[in-house]
Protein backbone atom coordinates (compact mmCIF):
# COMPACT_ATOMS: atom_id res chain seq x y z
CA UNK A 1 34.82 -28.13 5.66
CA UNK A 2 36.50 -24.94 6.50
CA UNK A 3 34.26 -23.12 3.78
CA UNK A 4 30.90 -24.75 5.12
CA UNK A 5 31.72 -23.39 8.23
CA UNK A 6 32.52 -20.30 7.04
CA UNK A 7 29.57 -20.15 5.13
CA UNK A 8 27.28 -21.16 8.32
CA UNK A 9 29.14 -18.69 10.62
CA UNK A 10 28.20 -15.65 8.09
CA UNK A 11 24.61 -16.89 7.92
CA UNK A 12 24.22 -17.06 12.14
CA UNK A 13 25.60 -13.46 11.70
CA UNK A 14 23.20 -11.96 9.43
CA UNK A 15 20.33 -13.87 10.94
CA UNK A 16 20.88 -12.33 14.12
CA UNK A 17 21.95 -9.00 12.82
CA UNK A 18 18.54 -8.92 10.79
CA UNK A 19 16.31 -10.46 14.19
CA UNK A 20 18.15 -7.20 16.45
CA UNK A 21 15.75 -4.86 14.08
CA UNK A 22 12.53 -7.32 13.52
CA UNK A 23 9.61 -5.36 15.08
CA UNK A 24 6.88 -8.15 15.88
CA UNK A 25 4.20 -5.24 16.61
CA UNK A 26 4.55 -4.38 12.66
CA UNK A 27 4.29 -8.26 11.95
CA UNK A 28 0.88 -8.21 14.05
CA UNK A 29 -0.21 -5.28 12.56
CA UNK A 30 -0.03 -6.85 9.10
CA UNK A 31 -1.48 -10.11 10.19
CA UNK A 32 -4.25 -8.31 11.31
CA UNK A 33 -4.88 -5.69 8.59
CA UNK A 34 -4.57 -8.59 6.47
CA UNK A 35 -7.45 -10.85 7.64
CA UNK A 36 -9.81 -7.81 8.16
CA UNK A 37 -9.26 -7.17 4.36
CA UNK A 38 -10.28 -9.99 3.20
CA UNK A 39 -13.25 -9.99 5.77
CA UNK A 40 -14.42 -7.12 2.88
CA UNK A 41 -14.57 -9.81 0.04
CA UNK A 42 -18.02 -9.88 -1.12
CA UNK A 43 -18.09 -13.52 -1.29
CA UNK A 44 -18.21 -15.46 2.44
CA UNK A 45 -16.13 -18.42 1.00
CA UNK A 46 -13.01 -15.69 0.43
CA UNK A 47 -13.09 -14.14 3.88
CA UNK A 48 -11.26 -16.69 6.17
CA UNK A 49 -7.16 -17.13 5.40
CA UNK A 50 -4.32 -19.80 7.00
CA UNK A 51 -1.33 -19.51 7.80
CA UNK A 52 0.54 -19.78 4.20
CA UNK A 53 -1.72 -17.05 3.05
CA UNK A 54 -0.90 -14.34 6.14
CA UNK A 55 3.29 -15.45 5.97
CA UNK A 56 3.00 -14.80 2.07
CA UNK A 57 1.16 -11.32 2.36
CA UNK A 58 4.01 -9.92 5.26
CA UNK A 59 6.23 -10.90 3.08
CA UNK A 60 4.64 -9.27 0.51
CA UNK A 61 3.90 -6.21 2.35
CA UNK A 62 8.00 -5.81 3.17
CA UNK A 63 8.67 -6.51 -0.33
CA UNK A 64 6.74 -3.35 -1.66
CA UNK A 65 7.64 -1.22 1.50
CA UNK A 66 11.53 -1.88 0.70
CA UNK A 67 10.79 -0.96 -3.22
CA UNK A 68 10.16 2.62 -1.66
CA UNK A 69 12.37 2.61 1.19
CA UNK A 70 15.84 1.92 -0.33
CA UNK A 71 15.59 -1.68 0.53
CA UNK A 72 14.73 -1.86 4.20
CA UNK A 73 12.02 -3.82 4.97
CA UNK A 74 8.99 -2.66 7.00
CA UNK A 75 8.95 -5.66 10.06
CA UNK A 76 12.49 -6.15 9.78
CA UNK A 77 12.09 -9.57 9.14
CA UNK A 78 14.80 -11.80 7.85
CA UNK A 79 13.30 -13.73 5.57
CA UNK A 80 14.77 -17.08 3.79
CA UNK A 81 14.28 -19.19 0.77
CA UNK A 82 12.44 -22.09 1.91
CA UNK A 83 10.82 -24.90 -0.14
CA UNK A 84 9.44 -23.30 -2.49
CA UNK A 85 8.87 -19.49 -1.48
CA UNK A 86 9.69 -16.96 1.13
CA UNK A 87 9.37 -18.43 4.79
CA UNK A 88 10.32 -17.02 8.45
CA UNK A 89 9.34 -19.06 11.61
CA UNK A 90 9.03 -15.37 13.34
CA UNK A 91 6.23 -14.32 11.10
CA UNK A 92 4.55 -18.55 11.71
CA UNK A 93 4.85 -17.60 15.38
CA UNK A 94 2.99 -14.61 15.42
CA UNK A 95 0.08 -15.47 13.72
CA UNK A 96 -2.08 -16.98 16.55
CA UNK A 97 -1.01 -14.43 18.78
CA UNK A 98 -2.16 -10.88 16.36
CA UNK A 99 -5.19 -12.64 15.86
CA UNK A 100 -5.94 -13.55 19.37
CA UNK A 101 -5.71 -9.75 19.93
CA UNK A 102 -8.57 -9.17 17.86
CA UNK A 103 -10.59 -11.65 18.56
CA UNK A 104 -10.81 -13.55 14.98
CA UNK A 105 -12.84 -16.67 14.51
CA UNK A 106 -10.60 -19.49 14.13
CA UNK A 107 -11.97 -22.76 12.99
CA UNK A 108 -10.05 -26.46 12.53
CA UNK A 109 -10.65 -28.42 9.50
CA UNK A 110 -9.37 -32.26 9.24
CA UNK A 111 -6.37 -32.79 7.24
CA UNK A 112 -7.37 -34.89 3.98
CA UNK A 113 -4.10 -36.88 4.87
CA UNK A 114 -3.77 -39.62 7.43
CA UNK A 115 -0.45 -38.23 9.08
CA UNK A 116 -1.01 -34.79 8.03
CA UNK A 117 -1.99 -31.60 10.29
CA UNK A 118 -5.14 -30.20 10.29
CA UNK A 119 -6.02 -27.21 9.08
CA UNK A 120 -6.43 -23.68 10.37
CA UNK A 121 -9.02 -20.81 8.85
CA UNK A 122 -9.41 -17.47 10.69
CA UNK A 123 -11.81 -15.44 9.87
CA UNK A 124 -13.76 -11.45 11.09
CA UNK A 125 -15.19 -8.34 9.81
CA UNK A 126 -14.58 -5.39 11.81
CA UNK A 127 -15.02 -2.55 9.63
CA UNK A 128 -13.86 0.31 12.56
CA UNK A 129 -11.03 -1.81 13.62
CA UNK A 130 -9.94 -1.87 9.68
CA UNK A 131 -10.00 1.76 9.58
CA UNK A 132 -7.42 2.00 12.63
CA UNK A 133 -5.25 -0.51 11.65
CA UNK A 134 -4.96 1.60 8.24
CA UNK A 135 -4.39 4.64 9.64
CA UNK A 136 -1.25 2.88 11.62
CA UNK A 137 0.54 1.33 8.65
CA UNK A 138 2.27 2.90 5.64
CA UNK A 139 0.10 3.80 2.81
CA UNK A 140 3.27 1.83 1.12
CA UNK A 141 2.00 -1.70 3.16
CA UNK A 142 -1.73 -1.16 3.75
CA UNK A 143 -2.18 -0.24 -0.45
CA UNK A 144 0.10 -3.84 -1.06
CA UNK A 145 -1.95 -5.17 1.38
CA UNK A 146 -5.59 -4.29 0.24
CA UNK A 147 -4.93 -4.93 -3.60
CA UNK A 148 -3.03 -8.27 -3.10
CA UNK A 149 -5.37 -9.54 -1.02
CA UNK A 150 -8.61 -9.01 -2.98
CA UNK A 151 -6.60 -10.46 -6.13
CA UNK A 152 -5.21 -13.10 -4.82
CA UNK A 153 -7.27 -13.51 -1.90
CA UNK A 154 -7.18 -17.53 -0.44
CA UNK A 155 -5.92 -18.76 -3.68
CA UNK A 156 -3.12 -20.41 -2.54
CA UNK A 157 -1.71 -21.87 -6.13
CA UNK A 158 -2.01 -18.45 -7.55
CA UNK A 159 -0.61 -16.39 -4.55
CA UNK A 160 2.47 -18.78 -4.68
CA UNK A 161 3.52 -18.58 -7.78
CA UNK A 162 3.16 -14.53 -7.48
CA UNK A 163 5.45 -14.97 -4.37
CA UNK A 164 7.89 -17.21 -6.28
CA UNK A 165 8.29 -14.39 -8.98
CA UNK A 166 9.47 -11.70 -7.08
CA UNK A 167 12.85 -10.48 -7.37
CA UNK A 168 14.43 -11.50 -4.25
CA UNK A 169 13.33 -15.15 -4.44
CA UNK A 170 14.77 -14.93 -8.20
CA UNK A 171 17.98 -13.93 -7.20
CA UNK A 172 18.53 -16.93 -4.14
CA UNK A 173 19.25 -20.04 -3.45
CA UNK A 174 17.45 -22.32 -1.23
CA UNK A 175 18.85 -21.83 2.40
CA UNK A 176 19.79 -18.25 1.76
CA UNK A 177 17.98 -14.88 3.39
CA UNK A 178 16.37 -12.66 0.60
CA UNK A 179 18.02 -9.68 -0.30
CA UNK A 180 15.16 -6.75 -0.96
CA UNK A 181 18.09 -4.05 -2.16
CA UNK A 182 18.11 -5.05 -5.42
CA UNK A 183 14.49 -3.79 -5.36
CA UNK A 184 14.55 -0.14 -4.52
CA UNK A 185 13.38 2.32 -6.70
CA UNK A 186 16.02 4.86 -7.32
CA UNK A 187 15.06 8.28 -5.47
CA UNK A 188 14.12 11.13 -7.73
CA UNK A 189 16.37 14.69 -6.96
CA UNK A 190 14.00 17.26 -6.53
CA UNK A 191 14.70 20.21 -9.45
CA UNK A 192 14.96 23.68 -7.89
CA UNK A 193 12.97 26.74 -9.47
CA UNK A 194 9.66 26.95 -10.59
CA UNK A 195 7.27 24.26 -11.90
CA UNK A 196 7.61 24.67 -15.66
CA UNK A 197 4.05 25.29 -15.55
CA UNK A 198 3.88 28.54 -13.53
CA UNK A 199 6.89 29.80 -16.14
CA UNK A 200 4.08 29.97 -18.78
CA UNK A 201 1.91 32.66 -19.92
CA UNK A 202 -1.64 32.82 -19.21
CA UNK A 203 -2.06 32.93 -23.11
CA UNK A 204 -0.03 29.83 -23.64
CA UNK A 205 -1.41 27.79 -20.68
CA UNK A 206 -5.03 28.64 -22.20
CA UNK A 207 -3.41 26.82 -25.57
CA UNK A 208 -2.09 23.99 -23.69
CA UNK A 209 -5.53 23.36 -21.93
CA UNK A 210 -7.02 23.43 -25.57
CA UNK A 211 -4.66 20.93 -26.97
CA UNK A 212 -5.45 18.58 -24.15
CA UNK A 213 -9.54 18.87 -24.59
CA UNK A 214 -8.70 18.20 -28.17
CA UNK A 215 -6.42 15.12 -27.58
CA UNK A 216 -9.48 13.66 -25.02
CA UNK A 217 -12.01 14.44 -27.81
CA UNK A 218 -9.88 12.58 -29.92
CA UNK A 219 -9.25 9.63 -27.66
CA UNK A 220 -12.88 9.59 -26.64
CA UNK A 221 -14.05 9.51 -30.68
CA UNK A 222 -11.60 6.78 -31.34
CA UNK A 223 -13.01 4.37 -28.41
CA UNK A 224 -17.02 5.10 -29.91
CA UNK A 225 -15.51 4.50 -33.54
CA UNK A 226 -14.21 0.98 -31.65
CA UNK A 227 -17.30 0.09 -30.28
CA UNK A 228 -19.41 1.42 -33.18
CA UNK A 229 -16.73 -0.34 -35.44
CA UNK A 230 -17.34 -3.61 -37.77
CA UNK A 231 -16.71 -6.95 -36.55
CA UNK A 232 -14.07 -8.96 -38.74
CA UNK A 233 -14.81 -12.11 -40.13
CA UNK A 234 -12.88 -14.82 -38.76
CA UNK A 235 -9.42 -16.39 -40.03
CA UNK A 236 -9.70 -19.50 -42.60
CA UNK A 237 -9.15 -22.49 -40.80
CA UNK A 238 -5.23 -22.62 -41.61
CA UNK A 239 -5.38 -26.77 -40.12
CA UNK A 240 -5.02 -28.39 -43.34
CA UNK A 241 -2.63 -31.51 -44.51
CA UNK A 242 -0.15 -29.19 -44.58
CA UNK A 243 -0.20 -28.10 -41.27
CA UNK A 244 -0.23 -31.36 -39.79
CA UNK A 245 2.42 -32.76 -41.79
CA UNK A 246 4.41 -30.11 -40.91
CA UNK A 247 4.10 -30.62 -37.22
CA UNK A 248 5.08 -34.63 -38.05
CA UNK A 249 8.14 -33.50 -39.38
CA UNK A 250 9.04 -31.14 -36.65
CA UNK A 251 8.45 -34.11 -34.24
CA UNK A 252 11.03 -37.02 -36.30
CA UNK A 253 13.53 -34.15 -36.12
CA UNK A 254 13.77 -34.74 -32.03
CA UNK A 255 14.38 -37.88 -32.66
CA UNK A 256 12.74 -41.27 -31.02
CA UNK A 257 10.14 -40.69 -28.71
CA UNK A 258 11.11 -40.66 -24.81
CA UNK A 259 9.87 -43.73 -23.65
CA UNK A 260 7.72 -43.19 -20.38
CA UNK A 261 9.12 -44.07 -17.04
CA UNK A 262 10.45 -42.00 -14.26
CA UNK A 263 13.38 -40.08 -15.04
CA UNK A 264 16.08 -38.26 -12.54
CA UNK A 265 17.12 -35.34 -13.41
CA UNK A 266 20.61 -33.26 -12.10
CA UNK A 267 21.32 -29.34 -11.88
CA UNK A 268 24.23 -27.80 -10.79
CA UNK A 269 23.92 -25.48 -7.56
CA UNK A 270 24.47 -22.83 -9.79
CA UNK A 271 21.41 -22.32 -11.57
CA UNK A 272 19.78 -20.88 -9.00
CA UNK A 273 22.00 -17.31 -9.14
CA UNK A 274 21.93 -18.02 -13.50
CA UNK A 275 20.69 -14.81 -15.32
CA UNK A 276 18.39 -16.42 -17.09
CA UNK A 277 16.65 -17.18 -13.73
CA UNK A 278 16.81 -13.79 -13.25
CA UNK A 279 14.95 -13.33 -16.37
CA UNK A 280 18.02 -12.28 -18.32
CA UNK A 281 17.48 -14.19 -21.18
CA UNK A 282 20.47 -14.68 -23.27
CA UNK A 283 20.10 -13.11 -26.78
């Protein structure tokens, strides 16, 4: 009892040390740059996003902008391992509000379920409000932003399990709020003196900048020798008795089949902070 209380005192206290610094105007900002990027998809059906989508790309935006920024987070938000991915009821409160501002399209769809919510899309294309809203973020958030969202764009499935990936989700439990530290790139010291190449010689600058045409000649002979190349004839079908019995045998070493049913399975709290979560496959 005394640690659970413990443990839920530390977590008020970080919560509301991490809410002192959220900045909802950054949160709207993204929201907005967001939806107005994927108004540029060429196809209509891409252009309108809900609310899993925009929570997922702030998210995403503060993950990259801490990578650069020793950790810190752009909004400020503290964000928490929920379900299954990164979730903040700030960032679900905001979202009808930064697109109000601008105006988007918003249209409800019926839920498929019977007790279920329906569904909101929003949806514009506002090519001069775009260009401001770029201007105003970091190149760090507004480069995420654009290149996320036209890969990823409404597909939910795929954009989840992207989200799931990333290192802070990876390294906590469900309950906890994410820790982005872990990914900041260390800062480069800047060398003092002269570029190394202003300390060369005309004459040996003029041999460098032959090397180089000759290593692109090179590369560019190789790729036309690809292209030009033969085509190799395909692999012997190796699927022969052999094969087959082999894979028999594999299977009577696991033993009896598992007979179907439903099955319960138990993990110990502790796999979620295991290395091999992590990705630190043991050798």
């Amino acid at each position: 009892m005394f640690f659970y209380l413990v443990g839920s005192i530390f977590d008020l206290y970080s919560y509301v040390k991490l809410k002192r610094i959220m900045n909802k105007q950054r949160i709207h900002n993204i929201i907005q740059y967001t939806l107005l990027m994927a108004g540029q998809e060429d196809d209509f059906f891409d252009r309108d996003l809900g609310p899993i989508h925009f929570i997922k790309y702030v998210y995403l935006a503060d993950l990259n902008y801490a990578t650069y920024n020793k950790g810190e987070t752009y909004t400020g938000t503290p964000w928490k391992f929920h379900n299954f991915g990164p979730w903040s009821n700030d960032v679900n409160d905001c979202i009808q509000p930064a697109l109000d501002e601008i105006g988007a399209d918003c249209k409800i769809l019926p839920s498929q379920y019977e007790d279920g919510d329906d569904y909101k899309r929003w949806s514009i294309s506002d090519d001069r409000l775009l260009e401001e809203l770029g201007v105003k973020l970091p190149i760090t958030v507004s480069g995420a932003v654009a290149s996320l969202v036209h890969k990823f764009k409404k597909d939910t499935p795929s954009l989840l399990d992207h989200v799931y990936k990333t290192e802070p989700m990876l390294k906590a439990a469900p309950g906890e709020f994410l820790d982005f530290s872990s990914t900041a790139k260390p800062i480069k010291e800047k060398v003092e003196g002269k570029p190394k190449w202003d300390g060369l010689t005309i004459k040996k600058q003029k041999k460098f900048q032959q090397a180089l045409k000759a290593i692109r000649k090179k590369k560019q002979a190789r790729k036309v020798s690809k292209r030009k190349g033969f085509i190799p004839s395909p692999l012997p079908d190796l699927h022969d008795d052999v094969y087959f019995n082999g894979l028999d045998w594999v299977d009577r070493l696991a033993g009896d089949n598992v007979i179907p049913g439903n099955y319960k399975a138990n993990f110990s709290d502790s796999v979620w902070h295991s290395k091999t979560r992590e990705g630190n496959f043991p050798e």
